[in-house]
Protein backbone atom coordinates (compact mmCIF):
# COMPACT_ATOMS: atom_id res chain seq x y z
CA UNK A 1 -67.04 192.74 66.41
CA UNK A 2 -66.02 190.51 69.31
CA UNK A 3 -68.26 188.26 71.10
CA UNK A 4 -66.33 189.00 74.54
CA UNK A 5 -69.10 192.18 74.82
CA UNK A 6 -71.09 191.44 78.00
CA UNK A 7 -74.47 190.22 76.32
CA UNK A 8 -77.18 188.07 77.82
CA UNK A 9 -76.71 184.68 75.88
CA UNK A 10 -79.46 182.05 74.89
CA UNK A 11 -80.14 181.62 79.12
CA UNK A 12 -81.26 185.03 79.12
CA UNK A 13 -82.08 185.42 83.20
CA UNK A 14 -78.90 184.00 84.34
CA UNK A 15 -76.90 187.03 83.77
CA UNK A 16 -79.18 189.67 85.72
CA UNK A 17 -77.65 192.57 85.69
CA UNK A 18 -74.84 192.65 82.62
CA UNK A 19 -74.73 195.15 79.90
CA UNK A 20 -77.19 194.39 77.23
CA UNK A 21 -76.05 195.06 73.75
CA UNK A 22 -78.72 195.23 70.89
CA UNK A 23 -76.51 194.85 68.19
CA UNK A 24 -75.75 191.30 69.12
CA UNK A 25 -79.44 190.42 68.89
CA UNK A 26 -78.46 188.97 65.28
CA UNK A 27 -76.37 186.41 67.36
CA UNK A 28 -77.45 183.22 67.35
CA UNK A 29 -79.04 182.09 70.67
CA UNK A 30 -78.73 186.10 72.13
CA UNK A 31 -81.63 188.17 73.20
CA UNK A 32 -83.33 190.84 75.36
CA UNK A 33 -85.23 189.18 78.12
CA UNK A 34 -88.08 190.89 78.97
CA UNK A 35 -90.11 190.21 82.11
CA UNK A 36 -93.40 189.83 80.52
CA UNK A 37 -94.82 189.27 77.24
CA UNK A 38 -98.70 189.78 76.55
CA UNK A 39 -100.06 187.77 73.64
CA UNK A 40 -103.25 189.17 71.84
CA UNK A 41 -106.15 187.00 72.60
CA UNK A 42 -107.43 184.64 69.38
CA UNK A 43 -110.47 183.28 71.83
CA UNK A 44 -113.58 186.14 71.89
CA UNK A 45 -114.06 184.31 75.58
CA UNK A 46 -110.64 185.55 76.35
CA UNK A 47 -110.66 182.01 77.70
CA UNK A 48 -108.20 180.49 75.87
CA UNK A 49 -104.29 180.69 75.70
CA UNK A 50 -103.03 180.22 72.35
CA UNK A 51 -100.44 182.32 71.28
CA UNK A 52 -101.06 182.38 67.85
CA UNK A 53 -100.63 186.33 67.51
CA UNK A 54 -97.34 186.18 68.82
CA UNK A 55 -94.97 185.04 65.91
CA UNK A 56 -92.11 182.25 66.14
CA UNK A 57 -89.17 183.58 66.70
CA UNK A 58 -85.19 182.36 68.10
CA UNK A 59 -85.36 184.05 71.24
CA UNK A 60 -85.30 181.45 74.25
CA UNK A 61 -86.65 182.97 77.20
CA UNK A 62 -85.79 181.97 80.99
CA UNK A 63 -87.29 183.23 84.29
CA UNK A 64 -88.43 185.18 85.41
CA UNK A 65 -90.91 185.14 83.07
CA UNK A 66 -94.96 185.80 82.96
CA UNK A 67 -96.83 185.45 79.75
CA UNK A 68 -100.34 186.62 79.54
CA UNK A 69 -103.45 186.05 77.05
CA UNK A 70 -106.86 187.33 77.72
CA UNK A 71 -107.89 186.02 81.58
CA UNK A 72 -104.72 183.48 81.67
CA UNK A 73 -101.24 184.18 82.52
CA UNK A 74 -98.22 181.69 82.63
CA UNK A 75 -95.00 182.37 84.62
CA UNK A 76 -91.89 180.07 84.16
CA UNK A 77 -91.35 177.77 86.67
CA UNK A 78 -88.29 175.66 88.21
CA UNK A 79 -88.60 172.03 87.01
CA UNK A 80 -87.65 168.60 88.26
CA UNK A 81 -86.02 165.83 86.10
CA UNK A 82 -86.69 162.03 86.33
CA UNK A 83 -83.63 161.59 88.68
CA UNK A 84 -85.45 164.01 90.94
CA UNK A 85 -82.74 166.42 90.44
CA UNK A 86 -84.06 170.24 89.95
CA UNK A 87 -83.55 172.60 86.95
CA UNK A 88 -83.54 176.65 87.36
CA UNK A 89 -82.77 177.85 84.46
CA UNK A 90 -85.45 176.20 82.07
CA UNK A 91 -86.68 178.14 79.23
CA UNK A 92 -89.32 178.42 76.95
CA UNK A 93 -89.60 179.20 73.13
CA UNK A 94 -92.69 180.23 70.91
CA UNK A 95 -92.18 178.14 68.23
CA UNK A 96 -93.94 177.50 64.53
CA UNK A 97 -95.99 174.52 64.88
CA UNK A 98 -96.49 171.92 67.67
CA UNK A 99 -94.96 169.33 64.87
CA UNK A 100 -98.74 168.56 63.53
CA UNK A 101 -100.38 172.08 63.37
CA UNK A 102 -99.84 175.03 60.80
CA UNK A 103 -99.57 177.54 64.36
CA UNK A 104 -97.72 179.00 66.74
CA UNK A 105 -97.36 176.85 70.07
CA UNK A 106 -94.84 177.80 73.55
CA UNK A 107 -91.69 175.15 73.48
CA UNK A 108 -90.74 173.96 77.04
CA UNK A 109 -87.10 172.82 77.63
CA UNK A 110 -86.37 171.52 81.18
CA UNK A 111 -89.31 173.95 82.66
CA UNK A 112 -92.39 174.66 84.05
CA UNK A 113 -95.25 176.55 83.19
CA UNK A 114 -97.84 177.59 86.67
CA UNK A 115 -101.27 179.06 85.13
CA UNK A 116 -103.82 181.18 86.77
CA UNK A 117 -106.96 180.66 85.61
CA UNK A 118 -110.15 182.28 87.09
CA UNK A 119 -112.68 179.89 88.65
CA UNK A 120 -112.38 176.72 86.16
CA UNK A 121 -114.10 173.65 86.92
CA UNK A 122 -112.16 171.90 83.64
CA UNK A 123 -108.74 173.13 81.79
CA UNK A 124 -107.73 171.28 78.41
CA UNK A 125 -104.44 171.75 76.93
CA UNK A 126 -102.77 169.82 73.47
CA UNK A 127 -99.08 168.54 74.02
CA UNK A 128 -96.25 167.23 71.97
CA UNK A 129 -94.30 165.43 74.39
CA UNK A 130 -90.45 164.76 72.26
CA UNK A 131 -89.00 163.39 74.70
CA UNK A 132 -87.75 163.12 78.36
CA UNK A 133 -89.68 163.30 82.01
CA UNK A 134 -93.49 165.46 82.49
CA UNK A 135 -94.04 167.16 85.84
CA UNK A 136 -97.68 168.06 86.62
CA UNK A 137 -99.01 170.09 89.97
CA UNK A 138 -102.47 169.97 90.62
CA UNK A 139 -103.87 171.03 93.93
CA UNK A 140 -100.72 171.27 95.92
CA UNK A 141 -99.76 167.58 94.67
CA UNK A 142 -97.19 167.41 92.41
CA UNK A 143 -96.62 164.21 90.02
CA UNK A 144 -93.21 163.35 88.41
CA UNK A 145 -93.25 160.60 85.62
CA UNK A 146 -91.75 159.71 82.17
CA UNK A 147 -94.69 160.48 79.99
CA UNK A 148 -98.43 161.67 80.18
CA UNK A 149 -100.05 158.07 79.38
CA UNK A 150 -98.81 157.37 83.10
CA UNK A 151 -100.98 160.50 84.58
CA UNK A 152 -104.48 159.09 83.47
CA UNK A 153 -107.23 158.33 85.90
CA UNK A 154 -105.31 159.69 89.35
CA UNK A 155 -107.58 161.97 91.51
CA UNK A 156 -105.15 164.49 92.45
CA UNK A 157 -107.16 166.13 95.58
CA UNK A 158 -110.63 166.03 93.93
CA UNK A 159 -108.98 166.69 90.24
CA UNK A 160 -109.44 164.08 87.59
CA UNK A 161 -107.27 163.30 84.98
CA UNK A 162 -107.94 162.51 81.28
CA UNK A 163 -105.06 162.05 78.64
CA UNK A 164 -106.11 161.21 74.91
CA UNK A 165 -103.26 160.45 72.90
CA UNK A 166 -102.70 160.96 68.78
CA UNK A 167 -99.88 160.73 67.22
CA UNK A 168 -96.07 161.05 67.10
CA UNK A 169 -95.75 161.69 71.33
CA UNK A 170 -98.62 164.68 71.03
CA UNK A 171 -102.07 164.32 72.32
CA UNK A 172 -104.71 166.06 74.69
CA UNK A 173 -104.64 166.40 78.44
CA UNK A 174 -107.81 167.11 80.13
CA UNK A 175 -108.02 168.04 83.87
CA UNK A 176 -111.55 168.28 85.51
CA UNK A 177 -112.57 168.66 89.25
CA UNK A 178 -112.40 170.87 92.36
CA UNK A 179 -108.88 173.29 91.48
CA UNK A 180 -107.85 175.06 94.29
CA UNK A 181 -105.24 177.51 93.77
CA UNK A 182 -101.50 177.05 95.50
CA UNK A 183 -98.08 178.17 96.47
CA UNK A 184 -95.85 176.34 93.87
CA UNK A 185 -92.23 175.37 95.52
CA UNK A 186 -93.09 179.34 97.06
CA UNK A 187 -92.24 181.11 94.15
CA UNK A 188 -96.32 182.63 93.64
CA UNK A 189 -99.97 180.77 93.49
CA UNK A 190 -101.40 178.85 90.71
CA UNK A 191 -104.30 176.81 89.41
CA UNK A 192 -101.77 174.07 88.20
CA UNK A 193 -98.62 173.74 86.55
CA UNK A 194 -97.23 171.58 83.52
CA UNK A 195 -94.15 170.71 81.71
CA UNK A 196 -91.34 168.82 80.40
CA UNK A 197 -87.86 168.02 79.45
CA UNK A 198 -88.98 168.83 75.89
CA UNK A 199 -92.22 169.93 75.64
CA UNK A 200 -94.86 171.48 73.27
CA UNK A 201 -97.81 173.28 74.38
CA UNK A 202 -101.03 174.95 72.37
CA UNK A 203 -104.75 175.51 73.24
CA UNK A 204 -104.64 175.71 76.72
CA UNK A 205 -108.42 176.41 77.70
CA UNK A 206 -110.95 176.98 80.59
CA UNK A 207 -113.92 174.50 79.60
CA UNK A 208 -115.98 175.74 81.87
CA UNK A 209 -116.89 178.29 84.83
């Protein structure tokens, strides 16, 4: 069969529009894009996000995208390098493992990821940070900087920040304080937003309400 069939390749969302054909899902790097995906919550609290009943798969998925698990939804965000240059077509990937756990975590690549969370007074979140620049919006502010280590201790408009690290780039980020939800870059309000160049994420919690 030839590959000249219009198809949405591995940057699903660019092609809006274009004749999707489902026998080319066995393509490497093609899928269906959906516009949501709704994960089946592992926390009884409905508090966590931890897509662990969504299996790993090769799909990449680019905006516009929402993902939601119990109380918390995600939507894919634009994302801005270290030379302060903007990407728009980031994607994400649910992925098997976060390199140190047997489970299934989300896989940022040059993206964003702007939560709503209901009322929290702390959000928690375990990272594998493999390489390149973090962005983090808290508040309305919104930090740009090589890796997470260089995030601890600012008060980001009456949020704290508390980054543990482990090994091998991964680690814990803790943010605790006053959240008050915001327009991000005008594309829809948030509690706070998080990501990377290349970027795993798992766990990501309300600690309390």
């Amino acid at each position: 069969m030839s590959k000249n069939i219009f198809y949405r390749t591995r940057n699903c969302g660019k092609y809006p529009g274009l004749v999707i054909v489902m026998l080319l899902l066995a393509l490497s790097g093609s899928c269906v894009q959906p516009s949501s995906i709704n994960v089946t919550p592992t926390s009884p609290l409905n508090n966590c996000m931890t897509v662990d009943n969504h299996p790993p798969e090769q799909i990449t998925y680019s905006a516009p995208l929402t993902i939601t698990e119990g109380e918390i939804t995600a939507s894919l965000k634009n994302f801005e390098r270290g030379d302060k240059t903007w990407v728009i077509d980031g994607s994400v990937q649910f992925v098997d493992s976060m390199k140190t756990q047997n489970t299934t975590s989300l896989f940022l690549n040059n993206a964003n990821l702007g939560f709503e969370f209901v009322s929290p007074e702390c959000i928690t979140l375990d990272f594998c940070d493999a390489g390149g620049n973090i962005n983090l919006a808290v508040n309305d502010v919104f930090v740009n900087e090589d890796d997470f280590t260089a995030m601890t201790g600012p008060h980001l408009n009456g949020v704290d920040i508390l980054v543990e690290m482990s090994e091998g780039g991964c680690g814990m980020l803790m943010l605790r304080g006053d959240f008050q939800d915001f327009d991000f870059l005008e594309t829809g309000t948030i509690s706070f937003a998080v990501g990377g160049s290349e970027l795993y994420l798992d766990n990501i919690c309300v600690c309390g309400n």
